[in-house]
Protein backbone atom coordinates (compact mmCIF):
# COMPACT_ATOMS: atom_id res chain seq x y z
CA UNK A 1 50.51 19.81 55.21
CA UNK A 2 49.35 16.96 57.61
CA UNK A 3 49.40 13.58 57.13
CA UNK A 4 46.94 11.94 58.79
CA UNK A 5 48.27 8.27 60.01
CA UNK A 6 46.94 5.01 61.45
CA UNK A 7 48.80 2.25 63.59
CA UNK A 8 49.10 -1.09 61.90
CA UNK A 9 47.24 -2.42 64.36
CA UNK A 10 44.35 -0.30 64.10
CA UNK A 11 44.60 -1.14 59.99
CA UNK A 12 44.45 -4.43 60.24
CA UNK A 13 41.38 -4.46 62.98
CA UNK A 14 39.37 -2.18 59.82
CA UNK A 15 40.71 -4.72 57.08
CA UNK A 16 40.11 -7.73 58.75
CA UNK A 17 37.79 -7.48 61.79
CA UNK A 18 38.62 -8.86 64.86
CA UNK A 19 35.00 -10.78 65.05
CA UNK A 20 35.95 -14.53 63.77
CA UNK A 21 32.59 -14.36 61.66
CA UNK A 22 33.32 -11.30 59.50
CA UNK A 23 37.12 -12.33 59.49
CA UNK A 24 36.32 -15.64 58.05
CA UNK A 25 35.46 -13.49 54.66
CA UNK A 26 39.23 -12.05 54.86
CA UNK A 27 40.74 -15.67 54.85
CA UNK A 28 38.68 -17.12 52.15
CA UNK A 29 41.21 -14.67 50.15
CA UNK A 30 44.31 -16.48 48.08
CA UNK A 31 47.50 -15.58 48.90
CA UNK A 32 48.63 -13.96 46.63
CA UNK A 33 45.41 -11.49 47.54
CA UNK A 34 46.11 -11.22 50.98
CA UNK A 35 49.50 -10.10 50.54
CA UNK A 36 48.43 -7.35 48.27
CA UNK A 37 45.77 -5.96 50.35
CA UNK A 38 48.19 -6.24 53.55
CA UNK A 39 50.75 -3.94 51.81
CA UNK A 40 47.63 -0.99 53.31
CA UNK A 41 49.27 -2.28 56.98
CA UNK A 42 52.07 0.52 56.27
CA UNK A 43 50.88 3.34 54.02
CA UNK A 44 53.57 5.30 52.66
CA UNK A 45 56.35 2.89 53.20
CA UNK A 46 58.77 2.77 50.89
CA UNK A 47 57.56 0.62 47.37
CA UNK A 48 54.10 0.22 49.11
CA UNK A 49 51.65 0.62 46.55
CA UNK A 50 49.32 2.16 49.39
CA UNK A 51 49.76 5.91 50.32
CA UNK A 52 48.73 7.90 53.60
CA UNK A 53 46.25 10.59 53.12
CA UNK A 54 47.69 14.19 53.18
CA UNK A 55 46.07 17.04 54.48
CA UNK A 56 46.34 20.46 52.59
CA UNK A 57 44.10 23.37 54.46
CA UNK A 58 41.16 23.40 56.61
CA UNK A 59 38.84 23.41 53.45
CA UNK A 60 39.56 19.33 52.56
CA UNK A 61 36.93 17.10 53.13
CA UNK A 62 38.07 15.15 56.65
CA UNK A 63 38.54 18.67 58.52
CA UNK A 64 35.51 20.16 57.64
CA UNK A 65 33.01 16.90 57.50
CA UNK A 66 34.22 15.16 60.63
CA UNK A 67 32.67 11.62 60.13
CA UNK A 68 33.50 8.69 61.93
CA UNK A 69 35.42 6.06 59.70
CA UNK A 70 33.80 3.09 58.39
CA UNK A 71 35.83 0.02 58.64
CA UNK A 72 34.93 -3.39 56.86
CA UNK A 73 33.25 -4.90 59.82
CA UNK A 74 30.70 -1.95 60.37
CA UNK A 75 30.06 -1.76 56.32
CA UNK A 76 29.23 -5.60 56.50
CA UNK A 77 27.19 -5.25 59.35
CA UNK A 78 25.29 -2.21 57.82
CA UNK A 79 21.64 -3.37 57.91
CA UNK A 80 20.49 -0.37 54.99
CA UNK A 81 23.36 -1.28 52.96
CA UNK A 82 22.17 -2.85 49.49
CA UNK A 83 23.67 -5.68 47.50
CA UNK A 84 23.26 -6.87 43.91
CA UNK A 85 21.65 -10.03 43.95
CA UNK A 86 20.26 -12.04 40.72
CA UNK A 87 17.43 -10.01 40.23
CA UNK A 88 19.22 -6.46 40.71
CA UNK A 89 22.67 -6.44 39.16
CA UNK A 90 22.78 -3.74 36.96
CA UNK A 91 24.21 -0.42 36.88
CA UNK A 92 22.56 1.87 34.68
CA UNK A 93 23.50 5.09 33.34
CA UNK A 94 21.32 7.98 32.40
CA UNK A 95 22.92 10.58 30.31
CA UNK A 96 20.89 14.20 30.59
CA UNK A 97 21.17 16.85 28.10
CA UNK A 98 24.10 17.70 26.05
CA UNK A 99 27.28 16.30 25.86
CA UNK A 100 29.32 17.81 23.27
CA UNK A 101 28.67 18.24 19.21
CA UNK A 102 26.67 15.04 18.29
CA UNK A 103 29.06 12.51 17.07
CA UNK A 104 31.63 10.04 17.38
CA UNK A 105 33.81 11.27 19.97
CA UNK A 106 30.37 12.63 21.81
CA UNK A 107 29.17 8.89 21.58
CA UNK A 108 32.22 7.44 22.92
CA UNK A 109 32.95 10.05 25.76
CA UNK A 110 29.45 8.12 26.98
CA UNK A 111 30.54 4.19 26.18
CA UNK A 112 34.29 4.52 27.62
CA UNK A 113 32.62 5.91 30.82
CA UNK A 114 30.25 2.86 30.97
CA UNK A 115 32.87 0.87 30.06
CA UNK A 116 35.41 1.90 32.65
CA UNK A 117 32.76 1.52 35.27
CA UNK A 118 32.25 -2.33 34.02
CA UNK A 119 35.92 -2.59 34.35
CA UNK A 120 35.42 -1.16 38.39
CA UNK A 121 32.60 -2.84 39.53
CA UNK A 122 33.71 -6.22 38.06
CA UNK A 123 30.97 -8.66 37.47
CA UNK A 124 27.71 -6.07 37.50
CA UNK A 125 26.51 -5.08 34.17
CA UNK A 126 26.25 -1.66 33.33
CA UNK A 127 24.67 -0.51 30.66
CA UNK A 128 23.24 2.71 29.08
CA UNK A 129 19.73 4.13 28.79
CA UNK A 130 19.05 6.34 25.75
CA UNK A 131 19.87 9.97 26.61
CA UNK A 132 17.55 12.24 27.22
CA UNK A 133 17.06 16.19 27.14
CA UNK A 134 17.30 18.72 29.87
CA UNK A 135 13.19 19.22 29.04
CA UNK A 136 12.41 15.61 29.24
CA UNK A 137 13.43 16.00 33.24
CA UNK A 138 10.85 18.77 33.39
CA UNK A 139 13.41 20.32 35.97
CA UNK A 140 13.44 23.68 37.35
CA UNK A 141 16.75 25.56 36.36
CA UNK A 142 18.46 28.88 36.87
CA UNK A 143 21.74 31.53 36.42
CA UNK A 144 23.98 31.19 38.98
CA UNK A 145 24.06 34.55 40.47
CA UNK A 146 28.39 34.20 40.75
CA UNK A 147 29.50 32.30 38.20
CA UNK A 148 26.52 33.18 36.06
CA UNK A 149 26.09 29.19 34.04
CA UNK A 150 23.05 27.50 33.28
CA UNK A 151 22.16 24.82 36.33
CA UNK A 152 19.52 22.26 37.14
CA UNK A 153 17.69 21.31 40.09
CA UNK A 154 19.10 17.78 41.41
CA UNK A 155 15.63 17.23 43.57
CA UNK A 156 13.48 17.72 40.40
CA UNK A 157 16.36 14.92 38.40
CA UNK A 158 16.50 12.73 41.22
CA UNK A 159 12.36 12.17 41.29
CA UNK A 160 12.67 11.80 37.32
CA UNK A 161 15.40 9.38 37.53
CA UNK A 162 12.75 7.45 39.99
CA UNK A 163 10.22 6.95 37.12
CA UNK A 164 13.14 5.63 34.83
CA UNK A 165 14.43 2.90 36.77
CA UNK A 166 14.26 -0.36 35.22
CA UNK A 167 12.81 -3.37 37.44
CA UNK A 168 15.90 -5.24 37.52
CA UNK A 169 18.39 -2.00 38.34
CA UNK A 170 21.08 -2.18 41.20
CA UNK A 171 21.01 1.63 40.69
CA UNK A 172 20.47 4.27 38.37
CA UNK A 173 23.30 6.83 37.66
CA UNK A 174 22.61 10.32 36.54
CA UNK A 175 25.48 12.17 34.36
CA UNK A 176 24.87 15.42 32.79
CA UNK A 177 27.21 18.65 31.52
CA UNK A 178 25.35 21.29 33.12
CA UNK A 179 26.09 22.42 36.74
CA UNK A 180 23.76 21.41 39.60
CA UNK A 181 22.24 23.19 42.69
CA UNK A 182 20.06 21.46 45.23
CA UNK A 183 18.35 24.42 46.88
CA UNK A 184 17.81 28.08 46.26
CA UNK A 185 20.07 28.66 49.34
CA UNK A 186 22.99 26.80 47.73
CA UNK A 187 25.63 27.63 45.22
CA UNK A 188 26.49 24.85 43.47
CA UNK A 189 26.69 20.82 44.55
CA UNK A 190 28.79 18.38 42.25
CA UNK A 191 26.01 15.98 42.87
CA UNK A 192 23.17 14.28 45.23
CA UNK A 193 22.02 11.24 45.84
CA UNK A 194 19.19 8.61 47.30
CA UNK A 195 21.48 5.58 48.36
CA UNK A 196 17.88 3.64 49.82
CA UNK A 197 16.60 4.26 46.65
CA UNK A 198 19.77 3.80 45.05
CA UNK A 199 19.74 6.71 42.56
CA UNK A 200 22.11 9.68 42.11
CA UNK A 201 22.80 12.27 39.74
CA UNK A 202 26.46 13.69 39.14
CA UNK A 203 27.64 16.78 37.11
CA UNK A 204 30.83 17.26 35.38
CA UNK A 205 30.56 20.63 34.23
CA UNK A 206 32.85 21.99 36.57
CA UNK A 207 35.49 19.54 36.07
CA UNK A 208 36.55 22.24 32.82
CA UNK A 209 39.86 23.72 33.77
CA UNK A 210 37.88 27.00 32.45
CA UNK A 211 35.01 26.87 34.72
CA UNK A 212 36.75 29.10 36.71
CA UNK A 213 38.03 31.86 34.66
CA UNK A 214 36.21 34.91 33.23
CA UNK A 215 36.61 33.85 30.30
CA UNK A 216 34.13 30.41 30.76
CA UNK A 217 32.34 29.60 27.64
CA UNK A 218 29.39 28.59 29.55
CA UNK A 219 29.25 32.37 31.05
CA UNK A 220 25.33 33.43 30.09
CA UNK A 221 24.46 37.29 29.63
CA UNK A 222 23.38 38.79 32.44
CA UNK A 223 20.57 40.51 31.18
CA UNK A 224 18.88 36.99 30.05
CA UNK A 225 15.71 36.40 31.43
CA UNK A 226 14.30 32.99 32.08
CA UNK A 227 11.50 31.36 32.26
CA UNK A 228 10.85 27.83 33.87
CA UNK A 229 8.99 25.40 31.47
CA UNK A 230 11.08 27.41 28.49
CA UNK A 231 13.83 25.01 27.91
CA UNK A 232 15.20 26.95 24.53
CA UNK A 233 18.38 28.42 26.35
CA UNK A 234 19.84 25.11 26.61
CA UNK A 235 19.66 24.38 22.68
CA UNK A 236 23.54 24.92 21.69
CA UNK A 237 24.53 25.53 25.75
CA UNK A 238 27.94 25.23 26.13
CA UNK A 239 29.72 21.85 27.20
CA UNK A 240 33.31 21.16 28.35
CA UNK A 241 35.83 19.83 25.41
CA UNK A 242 36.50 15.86 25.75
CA UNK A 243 39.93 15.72 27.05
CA UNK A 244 42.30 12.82 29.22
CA UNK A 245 42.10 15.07 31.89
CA UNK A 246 37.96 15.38 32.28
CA UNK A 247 37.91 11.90 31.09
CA UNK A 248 39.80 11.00 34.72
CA UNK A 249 38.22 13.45 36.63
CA UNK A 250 34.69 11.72 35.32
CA UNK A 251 35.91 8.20 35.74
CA UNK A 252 36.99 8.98 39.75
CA UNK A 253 33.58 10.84 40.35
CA UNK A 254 31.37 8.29 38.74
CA UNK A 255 32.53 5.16 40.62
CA UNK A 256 33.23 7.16 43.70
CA UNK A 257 29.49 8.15 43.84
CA UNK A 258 28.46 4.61 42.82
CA UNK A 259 30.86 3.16 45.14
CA UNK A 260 28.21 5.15 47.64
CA UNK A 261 25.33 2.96 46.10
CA UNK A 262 27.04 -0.38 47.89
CA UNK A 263 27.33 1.40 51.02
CA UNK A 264 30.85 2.41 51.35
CA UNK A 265 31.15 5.65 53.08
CA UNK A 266 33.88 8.21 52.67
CA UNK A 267 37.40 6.72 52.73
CA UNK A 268 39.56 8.11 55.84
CA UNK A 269 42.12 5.21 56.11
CA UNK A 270 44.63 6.26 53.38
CA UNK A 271 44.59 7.53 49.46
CA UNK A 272 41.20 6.14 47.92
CA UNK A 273 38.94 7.20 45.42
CA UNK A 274 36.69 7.23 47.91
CA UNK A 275 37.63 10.01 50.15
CA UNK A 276 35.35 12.75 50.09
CA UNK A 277 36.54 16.35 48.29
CA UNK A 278 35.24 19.77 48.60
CA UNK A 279 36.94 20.98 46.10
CA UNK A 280 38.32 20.09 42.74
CA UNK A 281 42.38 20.66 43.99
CA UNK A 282 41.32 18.19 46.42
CA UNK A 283 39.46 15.97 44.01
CA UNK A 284 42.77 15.72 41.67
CA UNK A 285 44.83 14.44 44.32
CA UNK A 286 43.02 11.39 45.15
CA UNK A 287 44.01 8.22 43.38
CA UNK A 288 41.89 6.46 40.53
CA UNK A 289 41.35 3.60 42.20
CA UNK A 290 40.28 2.05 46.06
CA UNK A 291 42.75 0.97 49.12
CA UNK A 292 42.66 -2.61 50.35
CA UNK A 293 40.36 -1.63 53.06
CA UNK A 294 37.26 -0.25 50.33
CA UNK A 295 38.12 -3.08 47.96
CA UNK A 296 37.56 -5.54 50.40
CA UNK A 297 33.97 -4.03 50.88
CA UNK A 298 33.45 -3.85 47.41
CA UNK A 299 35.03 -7.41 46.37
CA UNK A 300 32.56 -8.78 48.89
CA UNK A 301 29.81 -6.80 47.82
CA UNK A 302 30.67 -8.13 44.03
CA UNK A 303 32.55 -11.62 44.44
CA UNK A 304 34.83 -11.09 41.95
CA UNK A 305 38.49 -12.25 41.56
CA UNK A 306 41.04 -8.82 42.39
CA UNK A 307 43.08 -10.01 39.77
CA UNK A 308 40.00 -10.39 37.09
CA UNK A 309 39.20 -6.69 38.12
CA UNK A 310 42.60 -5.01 38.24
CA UNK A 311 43.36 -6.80 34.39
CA UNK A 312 39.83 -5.61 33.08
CA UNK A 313 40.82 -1.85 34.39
CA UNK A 314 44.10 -2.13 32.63
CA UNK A 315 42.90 -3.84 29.45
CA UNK A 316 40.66 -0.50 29.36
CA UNK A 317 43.43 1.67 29.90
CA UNK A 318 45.52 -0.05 27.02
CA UNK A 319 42.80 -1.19 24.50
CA UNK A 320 43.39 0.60 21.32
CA UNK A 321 40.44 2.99 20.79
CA UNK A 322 41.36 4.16 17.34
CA UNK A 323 39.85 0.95 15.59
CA UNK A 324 36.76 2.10 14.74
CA UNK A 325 33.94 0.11 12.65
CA UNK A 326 33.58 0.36 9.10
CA UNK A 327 30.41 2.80 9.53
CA UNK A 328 32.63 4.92 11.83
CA UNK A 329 35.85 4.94 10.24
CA UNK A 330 33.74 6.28 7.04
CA UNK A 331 31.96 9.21 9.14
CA UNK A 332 35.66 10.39 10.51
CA UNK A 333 37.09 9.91 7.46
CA UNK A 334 34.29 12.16 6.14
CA UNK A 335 34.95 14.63 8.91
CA UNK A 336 38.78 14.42 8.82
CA UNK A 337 38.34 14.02 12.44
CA UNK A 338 40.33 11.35 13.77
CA UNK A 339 39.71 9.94 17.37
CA UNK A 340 41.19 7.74 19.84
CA UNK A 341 40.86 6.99 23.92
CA UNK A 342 42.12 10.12 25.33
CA UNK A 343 43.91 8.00 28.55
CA UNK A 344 47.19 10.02 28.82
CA UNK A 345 46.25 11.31 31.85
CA UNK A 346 45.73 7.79 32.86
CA UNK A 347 49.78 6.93 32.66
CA UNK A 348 50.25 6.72 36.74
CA UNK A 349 47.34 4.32 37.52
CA UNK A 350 48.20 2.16 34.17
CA UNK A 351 51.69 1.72 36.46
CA UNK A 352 49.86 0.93 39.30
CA UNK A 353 47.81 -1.41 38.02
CA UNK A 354 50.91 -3.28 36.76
CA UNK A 355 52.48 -3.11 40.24
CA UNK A 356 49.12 -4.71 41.70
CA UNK A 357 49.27 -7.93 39.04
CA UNK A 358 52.93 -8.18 39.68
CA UNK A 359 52.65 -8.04 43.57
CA UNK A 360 49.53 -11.00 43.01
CA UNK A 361 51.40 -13.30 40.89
CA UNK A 362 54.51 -13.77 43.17
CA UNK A 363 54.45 -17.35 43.75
């Protein structure tokens, strides 16, 4: 295992900028602020709430994608970068085909996600267009030759995405169950994207901890033969259970692929949500949430208050999910089915979080 370190010197040039201009955005920070976002000066040090990034195998992301880092001053200075402004401030989410037995834990699988991502991007809206199915898209589709589950063709969702983005959308967001490919040529991709037209679609079907076995409920016979336009094989297809665990893994790949939208590039300064993963080991290891040096982008991007955003996260993590309405406390009731928030998995960034408000309100 490597870890792969920075002087503080060259830290503090990609927090801060050594150009007076761009710095001036740095020291319009409180104190408080500044002393959290400095703790990123020394990765790894003992109580830092920043960690170095660590280097498993020649398969993670920064050996075999060699890209040159993006520090705040050349995100700023980004001429294609976009920015919400008054008339373009909303994130919107479009779910495609199935996610789960219709219901209440189906419905709310969809709402915490849009909620958690109103939580990260603090002061955008986000907000959820009805869902549609796979045949709405009109995409091509296919069995994956090796794993042998259903996928869609991201090209085909990305140009029917196009026609369903509303006038005053920041960017539209993709999410479906069903695995993706973006070529004949290609296995699989987790997801694609158009960040000038700022529109991506994401796939969490692989995020199972079955995908991988032989055992994968969303195995199809072999001897099934399709036929493009005939969208019947995806009536009762197969999607992942709702668990803490796929919750996570769909929280950290829905703002990291938004996080894309503002024009932050992959993360290669220390532990961030936004480091790029090839593979879903790699995926797990990255934290939920950015280092000082990607929220600065993004806190300029959004002007909100760090300490707004870190409480809204945590207020998200803690709210008690169980209350439900009187309409849905009568359907579970009905069903005997009884369900809640499924954030167990989110125990170490809940701590974190806590850390972060603690570290800002030292007077």
């Amino acid at each position: 295992m490597n870890v792969v370190q920075h002087s503080e010197e060259k830290l503090r040039s990609a927090l801060v900028s050594k150009l007076p201009a761009v710095a001036k955005l740095y020291s319009d920070y409180t104190e408080g602020e500044r002393r959290l976002l400095e703790e990123g000066l020394h990765p790894g040090k003992r109580g830092s709430l920043f960690q170095p990034i660590t280097l498993h195998s020649d398969s993670d992301w920064i050996v075999a994608h060699p890209e040159e880092p993006q520090d705040f001053e050349a995100f700023y200075r980004d001429p294609y970068r976009k920015t919400p402004d008054t008339g373009h401030s909303t994130i919107y989410i479009q779910t495609i085909g199935s996610f789960g037995d219709v219901g209440l834990q189906t419905d709310r699988y969809v709402e915490w996600l849009r909620d958690y991502c109103q939580a990260f991007f603090c002061g955008l809206s986000v907000e959820l267009l009805p869902a549609v199915s796979v045949s709405e898209t009109g995409c091509s589709f296919r069995v994956n030759s090796s794993s042998h589950n259903l996928q869609i063709l991201t090209g085909d969702l990305l140009r029917f995405l196009g026609k369903r983005k509303p006038k005053d959308a920041f960017c539209i967001v993709g999410i479906t169950m069903i695995d993706l490919y973006p070529k004949d040529s290609w296995n699989f991709v987790f997801g694609q994207a158009s960040l000038s037209d700022g529109m991506g679609v994401f796939s969490f079907a692989r995020y199972d901890d079955h995908f991988y076995s032989r055992n994968y409920a969303g195995r199809v016979k072999k001897k099934l033969q399709l036929r493009q336009g005939d969208y019947s094989v995806f009536q009762g297809y197969y999607t992942p259970p709702i668990t803490s665990t796929l919750l996570l893994r769909s929280c950290k790949t829905i703002t990291h692929e938004t996080g894309h939208m503002f024009g932050i590039k992959h993360c290669q300064w220390m532990n961030c949500v936004m480091q790029g993963s090839n593979h879903l080991e790699e995926s797990d290891r990255r934290p939920l949430d950015l280092c000082p040096i990607c929220l600065h982008k993004l806190q300029v991007a959004g002007g909100f208050k760090i300490a707004d955003r870190y409480k809204a996260l945590l207020r998200w993590m803690e709210d008690d999910e169980s209350q439900l309405s009187e309409a849905e406390g009568a359907a579970a009731h009905h069903s005997a089915v009884h369900f809640h928030k499924p954030t167990e998995a989110f125990n170490e960034s809940r701590l974190w979080l806590r850390s972060c408000l603690d570290r800002l309100e030292i007077s």
